[in-house]
N, C-alpha and C. Protein backbone atom coordinates (compact mmCIF):
# COMPACT_ATOMS: atom_id res chain seq x y z
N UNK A 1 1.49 18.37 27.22
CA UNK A 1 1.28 18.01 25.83
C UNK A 1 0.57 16.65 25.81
N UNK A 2 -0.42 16.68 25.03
CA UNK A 2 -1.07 15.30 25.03
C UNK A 2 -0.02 14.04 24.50
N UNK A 3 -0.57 13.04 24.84
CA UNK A 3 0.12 11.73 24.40
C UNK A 3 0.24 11.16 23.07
N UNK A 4 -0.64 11.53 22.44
CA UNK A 4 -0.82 11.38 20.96
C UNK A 4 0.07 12.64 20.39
N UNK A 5 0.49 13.58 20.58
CA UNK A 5 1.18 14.14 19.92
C UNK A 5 2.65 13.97 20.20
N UNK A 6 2.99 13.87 21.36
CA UNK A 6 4.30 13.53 21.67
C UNK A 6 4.74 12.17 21.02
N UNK A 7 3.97 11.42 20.91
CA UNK A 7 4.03 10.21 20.09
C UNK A 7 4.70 10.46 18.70
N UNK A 8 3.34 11.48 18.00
CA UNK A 8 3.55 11.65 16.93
C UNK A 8 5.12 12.45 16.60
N UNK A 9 5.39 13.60 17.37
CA UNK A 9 6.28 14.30 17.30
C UNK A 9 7.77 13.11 17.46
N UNK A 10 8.00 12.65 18.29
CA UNK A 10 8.76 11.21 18.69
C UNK A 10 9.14 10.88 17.47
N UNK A 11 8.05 10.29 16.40
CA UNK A 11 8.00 9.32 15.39
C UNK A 11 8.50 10.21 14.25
N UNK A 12 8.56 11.15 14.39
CA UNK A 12 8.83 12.05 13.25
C UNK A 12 10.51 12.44 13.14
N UNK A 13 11.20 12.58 14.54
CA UNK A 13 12.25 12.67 14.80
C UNK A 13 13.07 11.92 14.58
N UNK A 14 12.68 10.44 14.77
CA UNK A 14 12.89 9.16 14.44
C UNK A 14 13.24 8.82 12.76
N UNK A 15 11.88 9.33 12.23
CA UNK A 15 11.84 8.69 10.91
C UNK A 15 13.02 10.01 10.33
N UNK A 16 13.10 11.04 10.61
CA UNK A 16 14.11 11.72 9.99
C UNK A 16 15.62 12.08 10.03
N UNK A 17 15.88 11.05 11.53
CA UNK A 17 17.23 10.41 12.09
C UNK A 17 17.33 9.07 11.03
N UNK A 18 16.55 8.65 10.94
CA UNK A 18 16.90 7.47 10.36
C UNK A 18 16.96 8.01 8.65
N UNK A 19 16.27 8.37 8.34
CA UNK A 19 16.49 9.09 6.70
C UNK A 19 18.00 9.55 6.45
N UNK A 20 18.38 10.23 7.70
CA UNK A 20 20.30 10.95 7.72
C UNK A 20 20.42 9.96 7.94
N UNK A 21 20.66 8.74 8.36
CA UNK A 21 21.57 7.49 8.29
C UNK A 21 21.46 6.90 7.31
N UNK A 22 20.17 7.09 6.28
CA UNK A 22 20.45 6.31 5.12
C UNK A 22 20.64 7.14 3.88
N UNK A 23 20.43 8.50 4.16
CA UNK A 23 21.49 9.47 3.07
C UNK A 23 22.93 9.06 3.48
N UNK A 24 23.10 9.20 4.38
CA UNK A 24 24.67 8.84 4.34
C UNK A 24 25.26 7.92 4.52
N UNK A 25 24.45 6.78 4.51
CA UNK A 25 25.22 5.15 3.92
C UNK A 25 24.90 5.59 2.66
N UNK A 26 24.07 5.95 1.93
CA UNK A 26 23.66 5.94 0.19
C UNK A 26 25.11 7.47 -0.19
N UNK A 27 25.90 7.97 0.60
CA UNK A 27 26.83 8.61 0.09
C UNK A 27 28.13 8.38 -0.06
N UNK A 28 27.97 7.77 1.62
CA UNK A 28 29.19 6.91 1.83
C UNK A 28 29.14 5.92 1.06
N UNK A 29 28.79 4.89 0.64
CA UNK A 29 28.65 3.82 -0.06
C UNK A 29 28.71 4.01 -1.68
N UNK A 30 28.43 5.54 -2.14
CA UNK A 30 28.88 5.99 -3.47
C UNK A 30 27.63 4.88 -3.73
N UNK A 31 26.34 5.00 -3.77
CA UNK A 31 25.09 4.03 -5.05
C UNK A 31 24.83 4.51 -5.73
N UNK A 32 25.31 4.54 -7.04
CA UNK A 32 24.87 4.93 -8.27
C UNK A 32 25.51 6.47 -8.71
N UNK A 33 26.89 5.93 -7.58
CA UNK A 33 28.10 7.11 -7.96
C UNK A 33 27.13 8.54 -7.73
N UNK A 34 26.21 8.67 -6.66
CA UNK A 34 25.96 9.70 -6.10
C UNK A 34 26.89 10.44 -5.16
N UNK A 35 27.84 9.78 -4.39
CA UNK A 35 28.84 11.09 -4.37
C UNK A 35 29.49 12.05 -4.83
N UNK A 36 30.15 11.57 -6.26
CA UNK A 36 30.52 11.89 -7.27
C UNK A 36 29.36 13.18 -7.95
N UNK A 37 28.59 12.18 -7.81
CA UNK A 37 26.95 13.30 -8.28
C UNK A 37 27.00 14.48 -7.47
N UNK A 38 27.15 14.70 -6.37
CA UNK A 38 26.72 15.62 -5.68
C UNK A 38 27.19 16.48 -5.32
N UNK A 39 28.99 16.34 -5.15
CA UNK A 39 30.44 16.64 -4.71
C UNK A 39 30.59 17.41 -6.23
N UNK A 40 30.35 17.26 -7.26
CA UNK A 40 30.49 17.60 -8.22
C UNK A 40 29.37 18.37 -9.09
N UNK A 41 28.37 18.88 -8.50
CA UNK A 41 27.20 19.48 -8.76
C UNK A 41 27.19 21.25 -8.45
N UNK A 42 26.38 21.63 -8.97
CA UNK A 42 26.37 23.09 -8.53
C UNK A 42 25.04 23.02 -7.58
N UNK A 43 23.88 22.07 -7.73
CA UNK A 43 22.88 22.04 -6.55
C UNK A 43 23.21 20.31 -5.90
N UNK A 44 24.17 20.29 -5.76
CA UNK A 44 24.34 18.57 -5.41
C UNK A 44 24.07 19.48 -3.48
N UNK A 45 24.13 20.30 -2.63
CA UNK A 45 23.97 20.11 -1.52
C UNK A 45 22.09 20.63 -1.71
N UNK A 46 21.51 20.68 -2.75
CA UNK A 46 20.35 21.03 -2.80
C UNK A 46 19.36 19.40 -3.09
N UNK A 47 20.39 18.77 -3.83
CA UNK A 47 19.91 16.77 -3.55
C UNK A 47 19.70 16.48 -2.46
N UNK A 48 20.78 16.80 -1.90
CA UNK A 48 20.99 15.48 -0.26
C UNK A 48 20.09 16.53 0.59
N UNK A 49 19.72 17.62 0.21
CA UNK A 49 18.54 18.27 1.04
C UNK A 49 17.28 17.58 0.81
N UNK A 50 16.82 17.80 -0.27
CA UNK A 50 16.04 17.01 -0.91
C UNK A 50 15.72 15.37 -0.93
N UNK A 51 16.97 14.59 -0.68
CA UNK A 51 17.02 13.65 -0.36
C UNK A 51 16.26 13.06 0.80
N UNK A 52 16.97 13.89 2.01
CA UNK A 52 16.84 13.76 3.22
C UNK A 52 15.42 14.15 3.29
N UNK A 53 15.11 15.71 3.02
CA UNK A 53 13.31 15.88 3.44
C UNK A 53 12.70 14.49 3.24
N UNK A 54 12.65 13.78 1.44
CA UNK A 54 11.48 13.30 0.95
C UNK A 54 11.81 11.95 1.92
N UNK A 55 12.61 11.31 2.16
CA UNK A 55 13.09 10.14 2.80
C UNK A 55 12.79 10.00 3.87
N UNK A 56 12.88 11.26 4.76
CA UNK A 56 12.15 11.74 5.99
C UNK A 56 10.97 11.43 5.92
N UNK A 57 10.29 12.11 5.18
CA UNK A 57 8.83 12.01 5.51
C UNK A 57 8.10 10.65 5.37
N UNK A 58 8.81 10.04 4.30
CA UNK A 58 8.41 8.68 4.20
C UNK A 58 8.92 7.53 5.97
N UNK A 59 9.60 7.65 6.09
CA UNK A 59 10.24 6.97 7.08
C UNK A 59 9.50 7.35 8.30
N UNK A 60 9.33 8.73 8.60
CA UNK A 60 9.14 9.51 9.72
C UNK A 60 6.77 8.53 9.34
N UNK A 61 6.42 8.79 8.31
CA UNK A 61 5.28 8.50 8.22
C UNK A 61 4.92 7.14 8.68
N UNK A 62 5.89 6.18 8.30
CA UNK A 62 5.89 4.31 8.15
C UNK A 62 6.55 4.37 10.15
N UNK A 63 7.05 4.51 10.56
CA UNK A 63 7.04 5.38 11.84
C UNK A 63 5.54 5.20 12.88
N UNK A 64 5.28 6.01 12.32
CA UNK A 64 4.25 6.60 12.99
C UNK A 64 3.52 5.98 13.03
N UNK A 65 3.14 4.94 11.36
CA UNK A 65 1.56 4.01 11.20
C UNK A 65 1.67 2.95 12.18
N UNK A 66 3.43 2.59 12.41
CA UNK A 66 3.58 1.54 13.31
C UNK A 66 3.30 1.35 14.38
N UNK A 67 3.68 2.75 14.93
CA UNK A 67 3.59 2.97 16.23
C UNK A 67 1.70 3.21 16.61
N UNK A 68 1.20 3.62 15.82
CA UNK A 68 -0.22 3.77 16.05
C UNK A 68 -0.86 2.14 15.58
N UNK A 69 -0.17 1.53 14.78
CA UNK A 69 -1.38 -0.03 14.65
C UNK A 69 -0.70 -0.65 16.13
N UNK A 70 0.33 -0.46 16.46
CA UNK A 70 0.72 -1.17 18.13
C UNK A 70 0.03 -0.75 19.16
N UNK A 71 -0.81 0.24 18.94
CA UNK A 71 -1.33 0.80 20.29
C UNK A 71 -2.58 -0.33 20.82
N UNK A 72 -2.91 0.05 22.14
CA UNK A 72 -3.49 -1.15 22.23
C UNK A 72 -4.36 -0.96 23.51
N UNK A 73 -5.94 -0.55 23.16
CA UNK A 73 -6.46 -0.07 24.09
C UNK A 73 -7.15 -1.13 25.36
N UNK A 74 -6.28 -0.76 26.93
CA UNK A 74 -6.65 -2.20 27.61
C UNK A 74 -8.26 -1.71 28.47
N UNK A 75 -8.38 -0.81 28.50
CA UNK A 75 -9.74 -0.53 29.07
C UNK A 75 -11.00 -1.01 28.94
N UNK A 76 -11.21 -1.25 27.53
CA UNK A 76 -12.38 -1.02 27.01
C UNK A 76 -12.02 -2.94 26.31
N UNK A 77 -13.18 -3.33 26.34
CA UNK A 77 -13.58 -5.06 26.10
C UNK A 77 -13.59 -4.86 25.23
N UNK A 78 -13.20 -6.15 24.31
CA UNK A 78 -13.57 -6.13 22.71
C UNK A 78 -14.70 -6.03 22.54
N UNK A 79 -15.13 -5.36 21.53
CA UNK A 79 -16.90 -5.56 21.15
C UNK A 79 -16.62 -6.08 19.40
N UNK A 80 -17.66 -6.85 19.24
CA UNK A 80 -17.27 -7.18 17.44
C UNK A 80 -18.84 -6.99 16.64
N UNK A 81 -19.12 -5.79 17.49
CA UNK A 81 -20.05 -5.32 16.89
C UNK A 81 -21.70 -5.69 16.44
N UNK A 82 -22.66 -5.70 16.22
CA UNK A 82 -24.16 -6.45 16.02
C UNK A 82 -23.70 -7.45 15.64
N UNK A 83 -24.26 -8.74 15.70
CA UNK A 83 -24.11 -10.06 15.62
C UNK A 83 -25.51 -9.92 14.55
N UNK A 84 -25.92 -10.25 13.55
CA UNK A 84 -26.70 -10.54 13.20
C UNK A 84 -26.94 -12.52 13.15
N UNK A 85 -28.06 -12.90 12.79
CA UNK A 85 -28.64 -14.27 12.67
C UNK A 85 -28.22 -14.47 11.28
N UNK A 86 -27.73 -15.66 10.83
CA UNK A 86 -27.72 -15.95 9.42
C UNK A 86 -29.17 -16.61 9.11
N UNK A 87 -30.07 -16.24 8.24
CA UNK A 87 -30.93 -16.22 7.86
C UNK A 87 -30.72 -17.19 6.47
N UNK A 88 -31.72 -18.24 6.17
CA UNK A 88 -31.68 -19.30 5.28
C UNK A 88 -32.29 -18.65 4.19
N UNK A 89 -32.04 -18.54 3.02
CA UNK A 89 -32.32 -17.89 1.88
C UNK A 89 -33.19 -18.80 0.95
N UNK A 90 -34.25 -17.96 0.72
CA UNK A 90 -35.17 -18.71 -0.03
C UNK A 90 -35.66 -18.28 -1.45
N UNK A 91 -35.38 -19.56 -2.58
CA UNK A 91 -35.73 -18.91 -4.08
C UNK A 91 -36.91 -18.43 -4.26
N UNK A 92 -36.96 -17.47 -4.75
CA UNK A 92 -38.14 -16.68 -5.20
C UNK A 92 -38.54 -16.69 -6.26
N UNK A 93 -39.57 -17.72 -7.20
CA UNK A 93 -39.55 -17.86 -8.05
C UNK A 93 -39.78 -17.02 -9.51
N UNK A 94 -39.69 -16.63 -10.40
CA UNK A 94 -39.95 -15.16 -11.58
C UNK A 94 -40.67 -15.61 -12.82
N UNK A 95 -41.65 -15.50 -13.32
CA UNK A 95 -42.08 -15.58 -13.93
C UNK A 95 -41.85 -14.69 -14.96
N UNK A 96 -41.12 -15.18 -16.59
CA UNK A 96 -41.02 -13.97 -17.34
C UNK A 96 -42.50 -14.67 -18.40
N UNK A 97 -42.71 -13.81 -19.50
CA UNK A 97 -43.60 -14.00 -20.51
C UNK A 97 -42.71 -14.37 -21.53
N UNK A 98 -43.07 -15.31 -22.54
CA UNK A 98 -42.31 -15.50 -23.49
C UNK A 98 -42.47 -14.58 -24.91
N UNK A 99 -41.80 -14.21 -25.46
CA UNK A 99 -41.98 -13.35 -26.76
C UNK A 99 -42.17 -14.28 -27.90
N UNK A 100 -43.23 -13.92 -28.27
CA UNK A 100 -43.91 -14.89 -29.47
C UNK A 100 -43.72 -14.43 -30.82
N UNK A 101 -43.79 -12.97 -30.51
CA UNK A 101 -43.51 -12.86 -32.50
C UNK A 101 -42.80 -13.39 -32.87
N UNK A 102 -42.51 -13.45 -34.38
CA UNK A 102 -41.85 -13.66 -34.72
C UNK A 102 -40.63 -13.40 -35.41
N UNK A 103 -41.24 -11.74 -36.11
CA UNK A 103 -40.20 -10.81 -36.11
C UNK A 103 -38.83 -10.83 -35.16
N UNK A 104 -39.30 -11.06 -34.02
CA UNK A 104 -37.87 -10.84 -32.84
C UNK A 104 -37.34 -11.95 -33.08
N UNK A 105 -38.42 -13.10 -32.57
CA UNK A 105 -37.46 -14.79 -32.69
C UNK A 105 -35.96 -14.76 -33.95
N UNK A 106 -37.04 -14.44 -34.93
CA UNK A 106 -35.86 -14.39 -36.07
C UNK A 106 -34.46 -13.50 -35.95
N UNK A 107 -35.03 -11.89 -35.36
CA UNK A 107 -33.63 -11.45 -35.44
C UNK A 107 -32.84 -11.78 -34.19
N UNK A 108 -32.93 -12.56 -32.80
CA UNK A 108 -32.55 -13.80 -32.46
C UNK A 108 -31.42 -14.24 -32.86
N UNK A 109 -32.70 -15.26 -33.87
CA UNK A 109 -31.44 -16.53 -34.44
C UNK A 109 -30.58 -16.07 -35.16
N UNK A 110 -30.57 -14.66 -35.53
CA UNK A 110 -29.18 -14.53 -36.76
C UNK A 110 -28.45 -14.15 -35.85
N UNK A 111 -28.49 -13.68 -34.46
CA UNK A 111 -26.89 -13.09 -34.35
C UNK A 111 -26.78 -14.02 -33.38
């Protein structure tokens, strides 16, 4: 199995071990009298399912980004890519024409 997937697979196991440890401090701990909620529900074991998936995936995802911004390739030299020259910038001067009627001048000055 390649390395990048075992990684990935790893991180996923992880983030959804850790999701069941924090469904069940958030049950054990009664937050927001969700035991009560759930123990007392007709889909309360359809929550902490629910719970657990969406918590999973978040965890299992934040996981994974971690483990992939740590990677750290030693082979290959930094490169920082074309270097360009900073080049001194020069005004270019514009010549507009001025509008002479007077029709315009005036409607202009009123607004």
């Amino acid at each position: 199995m390649p390395r990048l997937v075992r990684l990935y697979i790893s991180q996923i196991l992880m983030g959804f071990g850790l999701a069941s440890a924090f469904v069940g401090l958030l049950l054990w701990l009664n937050v927001a009298n969700l035991y009560h909620l759930v123990t007392h529900s007709d889909a309360g074991l359809l929550a902490v399912f629910l719970l657990w998936l969406f918590n999973g995936l978040v965890f299992a995802g934040v996981q994974f980004a971690i483990s992939i911004m740590r990677l750290e390739d030693r082979d290959t030299p930094p490169s920082g890519g074309r270097r360009q020259r900073n080049m001194a910038l020069q005004p270019i001067p514009v010549r507009v024409a001025a509008d002479t009627r007077k029709d315009v001048l005036k409607t202009r000055r009123t607004h």
